[in-house]
Structure formats: C-alpha cells, structure tokens
Protein backbone atom coordinates (compact mmCIF):
# COMPACT_ATOMS: atom_id res chain seq x y z
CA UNK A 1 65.18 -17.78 97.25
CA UNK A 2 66.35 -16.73 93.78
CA UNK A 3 69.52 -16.90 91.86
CA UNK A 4 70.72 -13.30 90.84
CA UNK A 5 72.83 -12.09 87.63
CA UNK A 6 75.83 -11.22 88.55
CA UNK A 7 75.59 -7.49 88.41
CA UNK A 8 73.84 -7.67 91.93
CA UNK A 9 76.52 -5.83 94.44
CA UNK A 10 75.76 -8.76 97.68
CA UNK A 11 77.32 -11.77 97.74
CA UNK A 12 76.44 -13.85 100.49
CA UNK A 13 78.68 -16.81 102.31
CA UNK A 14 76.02 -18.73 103.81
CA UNK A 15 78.28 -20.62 106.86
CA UNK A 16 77.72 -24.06 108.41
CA UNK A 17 79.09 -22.72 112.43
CA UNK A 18 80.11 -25.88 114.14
CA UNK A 19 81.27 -26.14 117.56
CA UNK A 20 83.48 -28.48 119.43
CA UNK A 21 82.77 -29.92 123.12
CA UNK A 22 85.62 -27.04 124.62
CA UNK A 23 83.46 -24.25 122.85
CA UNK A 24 80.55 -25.61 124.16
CA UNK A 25 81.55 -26.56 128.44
CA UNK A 26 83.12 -23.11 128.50
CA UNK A 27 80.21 -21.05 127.77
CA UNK A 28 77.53 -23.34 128.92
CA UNK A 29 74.46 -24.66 126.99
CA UNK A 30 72.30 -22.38 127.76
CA UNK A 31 74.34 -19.41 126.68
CA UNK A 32 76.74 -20.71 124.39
CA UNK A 33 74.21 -19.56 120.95
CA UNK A 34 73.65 -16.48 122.02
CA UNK A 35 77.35 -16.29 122.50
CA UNK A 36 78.35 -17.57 119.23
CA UNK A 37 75.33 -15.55 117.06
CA UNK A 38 77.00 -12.25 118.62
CA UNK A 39 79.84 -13.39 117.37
CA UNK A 40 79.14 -14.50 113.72
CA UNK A 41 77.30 -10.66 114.04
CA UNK A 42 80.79 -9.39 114.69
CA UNK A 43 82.16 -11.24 112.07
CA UNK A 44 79.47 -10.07 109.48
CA UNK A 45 80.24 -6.09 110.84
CA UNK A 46 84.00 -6.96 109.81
CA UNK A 47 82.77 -8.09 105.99
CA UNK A 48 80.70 -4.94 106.06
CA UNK A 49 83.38 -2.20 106.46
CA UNK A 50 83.67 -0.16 103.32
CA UNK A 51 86.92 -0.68 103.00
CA UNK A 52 86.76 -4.08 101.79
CA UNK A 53 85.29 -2.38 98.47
CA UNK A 54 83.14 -5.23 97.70
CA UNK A 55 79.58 -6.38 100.16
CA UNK A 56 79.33 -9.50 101.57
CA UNK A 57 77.26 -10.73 104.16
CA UNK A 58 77.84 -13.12 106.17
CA UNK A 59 75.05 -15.66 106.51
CA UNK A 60 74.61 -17.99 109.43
CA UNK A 61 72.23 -20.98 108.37
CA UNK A 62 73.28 -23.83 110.86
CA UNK A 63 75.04 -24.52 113.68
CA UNK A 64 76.19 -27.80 114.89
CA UNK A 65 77.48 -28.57 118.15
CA UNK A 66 80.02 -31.21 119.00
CA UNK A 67 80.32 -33.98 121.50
CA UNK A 68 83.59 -34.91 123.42
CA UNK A 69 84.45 -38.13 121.59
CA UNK A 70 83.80 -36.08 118.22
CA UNK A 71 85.73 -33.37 118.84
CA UNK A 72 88.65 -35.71 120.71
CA UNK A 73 88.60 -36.83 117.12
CA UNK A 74 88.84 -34.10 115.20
CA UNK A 75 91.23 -31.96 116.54
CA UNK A 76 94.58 -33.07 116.33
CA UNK A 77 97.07 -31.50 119.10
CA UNK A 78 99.86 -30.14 117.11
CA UNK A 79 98.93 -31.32 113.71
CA UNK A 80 97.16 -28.01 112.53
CA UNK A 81 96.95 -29.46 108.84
CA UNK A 82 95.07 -32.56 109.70
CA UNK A 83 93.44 -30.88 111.95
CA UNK A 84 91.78 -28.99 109.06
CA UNK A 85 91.54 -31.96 106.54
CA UNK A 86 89.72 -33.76 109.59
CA UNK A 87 87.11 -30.43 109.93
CA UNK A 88 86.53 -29.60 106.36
CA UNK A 89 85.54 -34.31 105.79
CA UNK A 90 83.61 -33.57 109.23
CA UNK A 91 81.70 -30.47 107.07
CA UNK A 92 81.52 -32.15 103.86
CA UNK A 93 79.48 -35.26 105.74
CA UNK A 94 77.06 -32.21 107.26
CA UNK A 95 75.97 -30.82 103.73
CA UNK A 96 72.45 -30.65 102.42
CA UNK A 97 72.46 -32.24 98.95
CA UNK A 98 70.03 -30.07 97.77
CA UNK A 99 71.69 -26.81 96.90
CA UNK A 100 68.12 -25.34 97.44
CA UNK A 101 67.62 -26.63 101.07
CA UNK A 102 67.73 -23.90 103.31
CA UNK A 103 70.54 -25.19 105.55
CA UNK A 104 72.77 -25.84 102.25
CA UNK A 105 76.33 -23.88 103.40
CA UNK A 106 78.87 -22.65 101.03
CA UNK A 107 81.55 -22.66 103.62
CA UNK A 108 82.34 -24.07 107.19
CA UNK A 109 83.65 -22.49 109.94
CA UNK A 110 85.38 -24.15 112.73
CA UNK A 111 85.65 -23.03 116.61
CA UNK A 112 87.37 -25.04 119.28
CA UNK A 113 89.69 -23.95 122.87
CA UNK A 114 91.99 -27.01 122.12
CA UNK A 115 95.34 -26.30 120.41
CA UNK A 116 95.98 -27.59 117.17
CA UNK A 117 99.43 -26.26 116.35
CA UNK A 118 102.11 -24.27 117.68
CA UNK A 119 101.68 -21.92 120.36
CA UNK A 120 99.85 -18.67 119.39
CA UNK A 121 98.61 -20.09 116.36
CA UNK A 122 94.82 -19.01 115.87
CA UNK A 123 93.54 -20.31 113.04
CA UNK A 124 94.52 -22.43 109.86
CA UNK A 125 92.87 -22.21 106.12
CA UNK A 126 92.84 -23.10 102.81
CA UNK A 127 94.30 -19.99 100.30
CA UNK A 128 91.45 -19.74 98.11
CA UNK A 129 89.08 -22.69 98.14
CA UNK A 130 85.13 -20.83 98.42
CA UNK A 131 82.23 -22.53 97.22
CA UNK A 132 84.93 -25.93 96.55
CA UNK A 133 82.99 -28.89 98.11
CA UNK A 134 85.74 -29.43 100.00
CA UNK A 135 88.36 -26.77 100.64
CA UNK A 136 85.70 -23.95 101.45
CA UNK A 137 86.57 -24.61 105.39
CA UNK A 138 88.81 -22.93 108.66
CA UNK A 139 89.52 -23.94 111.94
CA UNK A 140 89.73 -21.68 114.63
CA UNK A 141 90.79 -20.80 118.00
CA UNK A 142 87.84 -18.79 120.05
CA UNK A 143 89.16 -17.03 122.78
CA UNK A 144 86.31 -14.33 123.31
CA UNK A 145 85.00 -11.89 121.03
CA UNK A 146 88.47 -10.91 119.36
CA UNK A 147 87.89 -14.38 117.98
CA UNK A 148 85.69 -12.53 115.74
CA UNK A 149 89.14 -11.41 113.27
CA UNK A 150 90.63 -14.57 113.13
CA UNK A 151 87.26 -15.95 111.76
CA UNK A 152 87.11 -13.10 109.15
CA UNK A 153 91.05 -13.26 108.79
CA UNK A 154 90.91 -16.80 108.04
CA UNK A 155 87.71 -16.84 105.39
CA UNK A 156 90.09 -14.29 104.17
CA UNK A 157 92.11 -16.99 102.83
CA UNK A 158 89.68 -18.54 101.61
CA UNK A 159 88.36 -16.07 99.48
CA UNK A 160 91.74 -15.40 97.70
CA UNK A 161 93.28 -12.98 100.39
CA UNK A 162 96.90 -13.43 101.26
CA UNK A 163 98.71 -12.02 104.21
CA UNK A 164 99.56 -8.15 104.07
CA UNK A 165 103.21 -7.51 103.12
CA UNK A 166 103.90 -11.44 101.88
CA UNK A 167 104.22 -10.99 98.24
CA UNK A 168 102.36 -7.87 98.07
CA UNK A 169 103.06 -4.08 99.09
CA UNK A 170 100.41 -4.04 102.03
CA UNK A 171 102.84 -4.54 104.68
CA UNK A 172 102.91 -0.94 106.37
CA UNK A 173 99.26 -1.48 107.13
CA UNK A 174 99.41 -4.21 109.68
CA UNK A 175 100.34 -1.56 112.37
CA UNK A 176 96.92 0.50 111.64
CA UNK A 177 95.26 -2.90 112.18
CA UNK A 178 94.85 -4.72 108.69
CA UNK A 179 92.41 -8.23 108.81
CA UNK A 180 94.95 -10.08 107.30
CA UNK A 181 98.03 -8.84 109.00
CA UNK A 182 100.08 -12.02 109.55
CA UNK A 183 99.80 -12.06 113.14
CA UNK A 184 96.09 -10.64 113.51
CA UNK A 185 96.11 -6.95 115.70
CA UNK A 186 92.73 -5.90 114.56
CA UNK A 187 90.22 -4.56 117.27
CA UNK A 188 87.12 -3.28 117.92
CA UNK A 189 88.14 0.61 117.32
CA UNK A 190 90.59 0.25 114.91
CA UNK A 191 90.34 -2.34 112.14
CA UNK A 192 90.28 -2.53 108.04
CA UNK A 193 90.79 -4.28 105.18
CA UNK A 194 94.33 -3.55 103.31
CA UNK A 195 94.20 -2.35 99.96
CA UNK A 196 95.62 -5.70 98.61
CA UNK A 197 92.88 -7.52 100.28
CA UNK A 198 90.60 -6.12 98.54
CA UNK A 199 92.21 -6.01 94.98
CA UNK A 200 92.82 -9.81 95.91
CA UNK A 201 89.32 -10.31 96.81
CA UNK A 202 88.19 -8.60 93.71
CA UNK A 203 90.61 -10.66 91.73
CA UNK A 204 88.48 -13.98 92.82
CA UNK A 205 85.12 -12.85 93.48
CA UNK A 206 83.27 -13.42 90.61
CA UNK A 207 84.47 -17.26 90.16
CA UNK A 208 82.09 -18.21 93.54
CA UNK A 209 79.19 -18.34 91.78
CA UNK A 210 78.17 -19.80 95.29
CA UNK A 211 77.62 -16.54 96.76
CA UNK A 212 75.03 -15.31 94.14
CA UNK A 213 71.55 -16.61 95.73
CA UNK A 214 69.53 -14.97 98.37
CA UNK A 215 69.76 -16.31 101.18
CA UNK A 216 66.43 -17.70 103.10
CA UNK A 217 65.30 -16.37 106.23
CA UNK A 218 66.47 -17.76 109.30
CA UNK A 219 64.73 -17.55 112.90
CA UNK A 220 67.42 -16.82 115.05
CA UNK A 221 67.04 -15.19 118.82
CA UNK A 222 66.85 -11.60 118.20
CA UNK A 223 70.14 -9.86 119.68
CA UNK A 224 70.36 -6.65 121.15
CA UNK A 225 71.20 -3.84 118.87
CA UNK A 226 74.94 -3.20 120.71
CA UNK A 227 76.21 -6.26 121.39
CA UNK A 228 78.01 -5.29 125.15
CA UNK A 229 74.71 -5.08 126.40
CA UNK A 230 74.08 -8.50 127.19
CA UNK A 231 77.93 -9.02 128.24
CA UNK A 232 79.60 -7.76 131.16
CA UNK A 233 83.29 -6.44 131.01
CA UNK A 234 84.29 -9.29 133.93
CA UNK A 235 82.37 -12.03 131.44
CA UNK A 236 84.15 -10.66 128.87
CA UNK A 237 87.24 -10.99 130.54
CA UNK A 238 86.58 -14.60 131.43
CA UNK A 239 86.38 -15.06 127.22
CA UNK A 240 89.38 -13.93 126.47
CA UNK A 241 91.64 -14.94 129.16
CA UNK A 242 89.98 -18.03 131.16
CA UNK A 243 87.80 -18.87 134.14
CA UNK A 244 88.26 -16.37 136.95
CA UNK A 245 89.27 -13.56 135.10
CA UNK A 246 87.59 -10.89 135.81
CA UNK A 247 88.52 -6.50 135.25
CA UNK A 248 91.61 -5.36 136.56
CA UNK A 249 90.91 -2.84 139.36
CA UNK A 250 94.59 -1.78 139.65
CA UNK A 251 93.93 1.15 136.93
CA UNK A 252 91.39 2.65 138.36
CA UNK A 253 91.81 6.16 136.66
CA UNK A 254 91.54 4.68 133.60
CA UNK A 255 88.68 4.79 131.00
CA UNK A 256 87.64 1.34 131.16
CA UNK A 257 86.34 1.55 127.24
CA UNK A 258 89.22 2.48 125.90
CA UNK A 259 91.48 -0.93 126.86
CA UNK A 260 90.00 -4.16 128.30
CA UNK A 261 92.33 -5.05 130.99
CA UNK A 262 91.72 -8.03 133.00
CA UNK A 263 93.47 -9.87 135.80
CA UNK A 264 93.08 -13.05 138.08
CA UNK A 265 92.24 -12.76 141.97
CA UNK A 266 95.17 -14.82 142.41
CA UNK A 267 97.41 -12.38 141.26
CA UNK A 268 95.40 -9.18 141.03
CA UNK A 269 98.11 -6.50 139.90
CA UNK A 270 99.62 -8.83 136.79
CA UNK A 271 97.43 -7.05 134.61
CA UNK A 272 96.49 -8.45 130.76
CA UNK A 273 94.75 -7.18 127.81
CA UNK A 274 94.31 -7.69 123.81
CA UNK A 275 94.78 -4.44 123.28
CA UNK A 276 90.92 -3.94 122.15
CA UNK A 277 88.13 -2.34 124.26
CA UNK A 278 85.25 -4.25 125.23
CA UNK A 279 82.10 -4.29 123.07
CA UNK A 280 79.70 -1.60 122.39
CA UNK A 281 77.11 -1.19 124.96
CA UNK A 282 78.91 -2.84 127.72
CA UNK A 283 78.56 -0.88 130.96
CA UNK A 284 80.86 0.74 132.47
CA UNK A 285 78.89 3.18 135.24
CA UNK A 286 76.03 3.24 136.38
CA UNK A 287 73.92 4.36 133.76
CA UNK A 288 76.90 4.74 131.25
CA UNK A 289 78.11 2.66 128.56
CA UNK A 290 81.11 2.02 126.27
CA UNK A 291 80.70 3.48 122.54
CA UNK A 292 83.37 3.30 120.66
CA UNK A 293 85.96 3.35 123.49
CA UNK A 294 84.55 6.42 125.33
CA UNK A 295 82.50 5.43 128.59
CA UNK A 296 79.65 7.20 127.76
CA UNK A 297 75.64 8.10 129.17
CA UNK A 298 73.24 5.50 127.58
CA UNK A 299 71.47 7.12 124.82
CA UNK A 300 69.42 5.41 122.29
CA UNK A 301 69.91 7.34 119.48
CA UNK A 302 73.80 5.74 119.95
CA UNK A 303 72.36 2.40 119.18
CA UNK A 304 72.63 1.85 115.36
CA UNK A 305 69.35 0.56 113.20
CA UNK A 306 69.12 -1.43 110.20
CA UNK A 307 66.60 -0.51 107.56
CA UNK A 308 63.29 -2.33 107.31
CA UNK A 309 61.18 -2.59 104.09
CA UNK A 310 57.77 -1.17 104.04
CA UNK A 311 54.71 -3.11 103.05
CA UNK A 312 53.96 -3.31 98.94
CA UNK A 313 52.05 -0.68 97.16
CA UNK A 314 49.13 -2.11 95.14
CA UNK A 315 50.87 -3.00 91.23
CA UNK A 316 50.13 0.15 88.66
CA UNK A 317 48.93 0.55 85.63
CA UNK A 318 50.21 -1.76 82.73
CA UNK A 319 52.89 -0.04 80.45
CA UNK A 320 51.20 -1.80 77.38
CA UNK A 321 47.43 -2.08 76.28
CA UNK A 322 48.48 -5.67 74.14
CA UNK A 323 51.54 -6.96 73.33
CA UNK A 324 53.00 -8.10 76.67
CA UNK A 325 53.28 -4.71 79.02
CA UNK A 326 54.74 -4.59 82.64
CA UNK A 327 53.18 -3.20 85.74
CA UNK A 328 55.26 -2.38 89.40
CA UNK A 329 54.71 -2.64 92.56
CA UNK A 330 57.11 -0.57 95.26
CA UNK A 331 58.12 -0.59 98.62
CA UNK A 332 60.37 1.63 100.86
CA UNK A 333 62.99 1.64 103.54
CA UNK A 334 61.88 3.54 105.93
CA UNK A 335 60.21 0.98 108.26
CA UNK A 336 62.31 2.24 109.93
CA UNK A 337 64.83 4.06 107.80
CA UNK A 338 68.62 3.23 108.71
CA UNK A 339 70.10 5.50 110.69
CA UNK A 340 73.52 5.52 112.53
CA UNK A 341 75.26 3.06 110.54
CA UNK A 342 72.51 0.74 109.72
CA UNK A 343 72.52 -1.33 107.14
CA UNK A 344 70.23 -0.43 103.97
CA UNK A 345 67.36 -2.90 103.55
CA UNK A 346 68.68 -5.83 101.22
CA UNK A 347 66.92 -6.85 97.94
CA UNK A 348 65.13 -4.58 95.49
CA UNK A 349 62.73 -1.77 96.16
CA UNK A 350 60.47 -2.94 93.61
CA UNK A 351 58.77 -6.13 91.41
CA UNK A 352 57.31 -6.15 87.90
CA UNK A 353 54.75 -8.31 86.79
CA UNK A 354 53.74 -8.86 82.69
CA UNK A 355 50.74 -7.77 81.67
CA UNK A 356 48.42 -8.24 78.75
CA UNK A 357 50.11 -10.36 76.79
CA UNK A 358 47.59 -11.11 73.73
CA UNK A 359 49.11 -10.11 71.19
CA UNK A 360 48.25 -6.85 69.32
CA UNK A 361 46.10 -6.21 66.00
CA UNK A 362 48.80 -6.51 63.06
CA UNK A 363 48.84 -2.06 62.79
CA UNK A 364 49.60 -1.92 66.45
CA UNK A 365 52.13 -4.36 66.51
CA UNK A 366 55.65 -2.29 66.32
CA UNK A 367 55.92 -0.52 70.04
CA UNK A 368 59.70 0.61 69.09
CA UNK A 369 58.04 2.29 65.89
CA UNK A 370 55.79 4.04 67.59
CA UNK A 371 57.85 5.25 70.04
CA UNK A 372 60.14 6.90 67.48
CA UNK A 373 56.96 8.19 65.15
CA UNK A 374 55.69 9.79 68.05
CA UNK A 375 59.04 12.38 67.50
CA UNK A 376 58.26 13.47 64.14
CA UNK A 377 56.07 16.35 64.82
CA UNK A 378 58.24 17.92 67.18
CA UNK A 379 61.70 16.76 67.19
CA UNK A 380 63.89 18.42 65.16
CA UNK A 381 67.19 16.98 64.22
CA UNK A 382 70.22 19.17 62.77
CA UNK A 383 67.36 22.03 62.11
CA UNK A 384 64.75 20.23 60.36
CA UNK A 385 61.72 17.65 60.97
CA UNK A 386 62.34 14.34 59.98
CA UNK A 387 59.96 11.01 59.60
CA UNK A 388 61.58 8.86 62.16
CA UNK A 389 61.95 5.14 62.10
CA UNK A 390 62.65 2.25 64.68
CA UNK A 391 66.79 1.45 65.25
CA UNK A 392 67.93 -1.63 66.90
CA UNK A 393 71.18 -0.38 68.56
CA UNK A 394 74.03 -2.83 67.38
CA UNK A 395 75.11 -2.78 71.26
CA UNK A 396 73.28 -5.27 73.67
CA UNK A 397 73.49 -3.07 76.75
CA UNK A 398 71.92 0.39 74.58
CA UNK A 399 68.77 -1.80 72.78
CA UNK A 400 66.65 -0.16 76.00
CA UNK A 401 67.40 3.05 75.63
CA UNK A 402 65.85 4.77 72.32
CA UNK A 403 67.09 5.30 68.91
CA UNK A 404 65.84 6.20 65.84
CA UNK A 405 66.64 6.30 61.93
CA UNK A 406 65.97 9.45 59.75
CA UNK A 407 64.06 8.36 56.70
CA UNK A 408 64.92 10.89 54.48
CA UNK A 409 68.72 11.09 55.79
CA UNK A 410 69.52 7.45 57.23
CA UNK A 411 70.95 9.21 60.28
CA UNK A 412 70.31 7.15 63.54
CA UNK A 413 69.59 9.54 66.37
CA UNK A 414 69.28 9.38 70.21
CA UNK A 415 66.10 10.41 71.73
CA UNK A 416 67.54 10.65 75.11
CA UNK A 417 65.26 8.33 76.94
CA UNK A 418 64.91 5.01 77.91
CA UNK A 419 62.38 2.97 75.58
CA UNK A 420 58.96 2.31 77.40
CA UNK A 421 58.29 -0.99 79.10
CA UNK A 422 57.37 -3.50 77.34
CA UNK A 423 59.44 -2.74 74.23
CA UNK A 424 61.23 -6.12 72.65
CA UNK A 425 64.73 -5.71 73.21
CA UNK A 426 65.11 -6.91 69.59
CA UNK A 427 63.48 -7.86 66.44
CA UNK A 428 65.50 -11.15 66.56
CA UNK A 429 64.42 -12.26 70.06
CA UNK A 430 60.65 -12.22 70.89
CA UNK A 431 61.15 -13.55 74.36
CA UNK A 432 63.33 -10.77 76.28
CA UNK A 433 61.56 -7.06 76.92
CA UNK A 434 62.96 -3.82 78.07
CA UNK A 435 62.20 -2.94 82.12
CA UNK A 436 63.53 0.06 83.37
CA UNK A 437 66.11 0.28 81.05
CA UNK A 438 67.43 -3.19 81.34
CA UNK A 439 66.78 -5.99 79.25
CA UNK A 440 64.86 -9.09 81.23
CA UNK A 441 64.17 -12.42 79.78
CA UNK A 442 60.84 -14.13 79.88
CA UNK A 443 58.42 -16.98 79.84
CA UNK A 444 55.50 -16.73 78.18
C-alpha cells in the first residue's frame, strides 16, 4: 500500500458495505454476499463510465451485516435524517484507527428494505462530506440490482454532486438517464454522468486526499465475468419487486432483454417493470443470453476481460557507474490483455531501484556537465560549434529535461531530450534525481 502524488489519474473510495437484518432475510445467508459483491461491481461499472471524466474505483474492503435489534435501531420509519445521523455514528464506531489497516474505509454505505422516509424515497446523503470522519456516509433502499444507481447517485452527493437541473443547467439530461437526475431513471442500457456532475466532481476532487492510496488486495469470491449469469430473470424479478414475483408471460412476443417485466401469480396480467433490462448474461433461451438488451447466442468473446499484469523482467543495467544511478524493472498487460471493455491493469508498468550510490571521483562528479559537453563536437547552434555548459532550468517541472549554456555566447539552449537518470534535479538539492523525466525524491 503506498500513498501516491496527486498527479496519479485513480482515486479510490475504499467503502465499509453494511447490511441491515431486511437485506440480509430477503436474500438469505448463504447468497446474500454474492448478491451484494455483484452489486458493489455494478456500482464500480457506474464510477467507471467515461463520462464521469475523472476514474474512480470503487473499493469494497468490509462488509458488515446487521442483526434485527440493530437494525430495529437504526432505521428510523419516516425520519430519513436521523435515520442517516444514526448510520453514519453506527459507521464511525466500525472504523479501523489505523489509517493503514487494510479494512480502514473512507466512506460507508448503507442498504436496508425498511422505509425511512416518504414513499418512493431511495436514498438520503450528505452534499459533500468524503473522507469527513463523519459525514462520508448514505443510506439506501435496495430493491434489486437497480439499487446499484441510487448507491452511485447518492455517493454522488457526497462527492460534491448536486442534482441535474437544481441550480445548474443539466436538467435536459435526466430524460437520457443522468446518475443524479432527481428522481433516479438510470438503467442498465442507458445511463451517464451529466456534464455538471462531472465539473462538480472535478470542482471537489482533489480536497479528498482520502482517495489517494492504493488500495490492498482483498480476497473476495471470484464473480462471473457477466453478472446475469449467476441470476435468473424470475430471481431477478423477486429483487426488484418482492417474493413471488417472477417474469411476466403475458408478452410473450417480446424480447425479454430489452425490458424486465415481471408479475405476481396472483394477478398474472398486471404487468410491472423499472424500465431497465435484466443483467448481462442472464438467459433468456436456451443457449442464448441477454447482452446489452438483445437476447443473444452465448459467445465468449461477448464476455468482457480485465487486464492482468505480467510477471517482472529481471532490473537492467544501472543508468550511472557512481554517483547514485537508477535501474528498471518492467512488466506488461497482456496477461491477458483487456479486451471488450476491460479495464487496463491498475498501477505502473514499471519500478526503479538506485544504484551505485558511492559517490564519484571529484572529475567525474558533474553528470548534467557531461551531458551537455558531450554536444560540443557535433551540435551546432545558430551555425556554429559552441563549448556547452550545464543550465539549471529556473522552472521546477523542465530541470529533467536538458539545457545547456553557450560559453562563448551565454545563450541557454534546448537539447531536446530528457536528462539521463540519475541526473540531480538541482545543484541546490542533493537528495531528489531525475527518472524518466520526472523529478523523484530520495533517501539515501
């Protein structure tokens, strides 16, 4: 686990996921992770879209589940405000004091069946509150996977998003299915994040220095690549709507991927949907699944793969024979490569390590200086040879890229290259050395 600088592009919300009793009866013990893990996948899809403009993954480190006289407590009936305060005290008790334990969370998120405020209402949060001791919390309402938007429309809030078309000009794109359309439409084919949200997001982003370490690794049960596979479209209709919901068989010319309709036995031709279709590999035929609303033959080249780092190479040479050089190691993604939407590996593709660090015999000592010496024989400079000397770049972010001073002329010229490895960033600082361009501290 490391912290990163914040010119890194991932942030990461690692979330504490707990549960209430309700959450827990309905889906059953045995099935209620896998349940909520394909969910908190769903979720993590959502942050991924490229329309958000910025990435974030979200990071699942613990998950608590509640008994009935704790979540009795919690969850206020009608009292949606208390009902938070009483969730994000419940989190607050649940945090790891050391910021370094690998169940430390950064934010909480709340799921529960019972109603907390007024009819409809799905979730409740905090307007901007992330990586706040306190106010980084939601509560929720899980109906079935559609759940999945209010989750990411209500950590929304909490990263500085406000509703699209209240006090902004995103209003017109709650119809095309905006996260944080006031009343949540989002589905499954047709969801993304409002151009607001993400100038909102952007606004706030870099004050949660929360989100800026790595993550560790956490040993979840693998899931299946498309997430329908392990759900049924009658289970799925027994999510959203209730026990004994099951498909609606009054539409039978219908696609069945391109609208989840469901209905009770009671009353079998009061059909009811929420206007999303069911999950990605759910089937629909024999031999058939749903992709992206189409019922469609089961192919695996459909099913979407992550990238996967290669081993390490063996480090390389050293960049410096004294002085304090760097060597690399590398590694690829291509084990396997992404493909179909997969996600890029995270992290770096490579790792430097110093090298001999003695220091060097007093007419070896100025790297920069020989770097620029090394020009005099052959570059010419407005049509003549010059005797060039080292030229510490008044500019921080150009000291690891090279320039050098004409003796005879005092003109400072660029050599159009990046200094080698190893080269002190400045005279003034004997502790920070150029790598790849980019100045890195170190300890000797």
């Amino acid at each position: 686990r490391r912290r990163r600088h914040t010119g890194d592009d991932d942030y990461n919300i690692e979330v504490l996921l707990g549960v209430d009793d309700t959450v827990v009866r309905f889906h059953g013990k045995e099935h209620v992770q896998n349940y909520l893990l394909t969910l908190m996948n769903i979720v993590n899809e959502i942050y991924h879209d490229e329309s958000l403009g910025v990435h974030i993954n979200v990071v699942l480190v613990r998950m608590i589940m509640l008994g009935y006289a704790k979540s009795i407590s919690l969850i206020e009936g009608g009292n949606p405000s208390r009902s938070l305060e009483n969730v994000c005290r419940w989190a607050v008790i649940q945090q790891k004091e050391d910021p370094e334990h690998s169940e430390h969370h950064d934010h909480a998120i709340f799921l529960t069946r019972q109603g907390f405020g007024p009819t409809g209402m799905q979730g409740y949060a905090p307007v901007t509150g992330m990586c706040h001791p306190v106010r980084s919390c939601t509560l929720n309402h899980e109906d079935g996977f559609s759940s999945a938007f209010v989750v990411a429309h209500e950590t929304g809030h909490v990263m500085g998003m406000e509703h699209d078309g209240q006090g902004n000009r995103c209003g017109d794109e709650t119809a095309m299915g905006s996260v944080m359309a006031p009343l949540v439409q989002a589905a499954f084919h047709r969801y993304h994040w409002s151009m607001c949200s993400g100038q909102e997001l952007k606004r706030y982003i870099n004050s949660y220095d929360c989100l800026l370490d790595d993550p560790f690794k956490h040993d979840w049960p693998q899931l299946p690549e498309l997430p329908g596979i392990n759900y049924s479209m009658d289970e799925q209709c027994r999510f959203d709507f209730g026990v004994g919901y099951k498909i609606c068989t009054s539409f039978r010319t219908f696609d069945p991927c391109k609208q989840l309709w469901c209905s009770h036995p009671d009353n079998p031709y009061f059909c009811k949907t929420k206007k999303g279709p069911p999950l990605d590999g759910t089937e629909c035929a024999p031999g058939k699944w749903c992709y992206k609303g189409h019922c469609m033959w089961k192919n695996a080249n459909q099913v979407k793969q992550d990238g996967a780092w290669s081993a390490w190479s063996k480090y390389g040479s050293c960049s410096r024979s004294c002085g304090t050089g760097v060597r690399f190691r590398t590694r690829q993604c291509n084990n396997p490569a992404p493909s179909n939407g997969g996600q890029d590996c995270p992290g770096v593709n490579y790792e430097y390590q110093l090298c001999n660090i003695d220091d060097c015999p007093k007419h070896f000592e100025d790297f920069r200086a020989q770097q620029c010496q090394l020009r005099n024989s052959h570059f010419e400079y407005q049509n003549a040879k010059h005797h060039w000397l080292p030229y510490e770049h008044p500019d921080a972010n150009k000291r690891c890229h090279l320039y050098c001073q004409s003796k005879e002329r005092g003109e400072v010229a660029y050599m159009k290259q990046l200094v080698h490895d190893g080269t002190r960033c400045s005279y003034k600082d004997p502790y920070s050395i150029c790598v790849r361009g980019e100045c890195r501290h170190i300890q000797r």
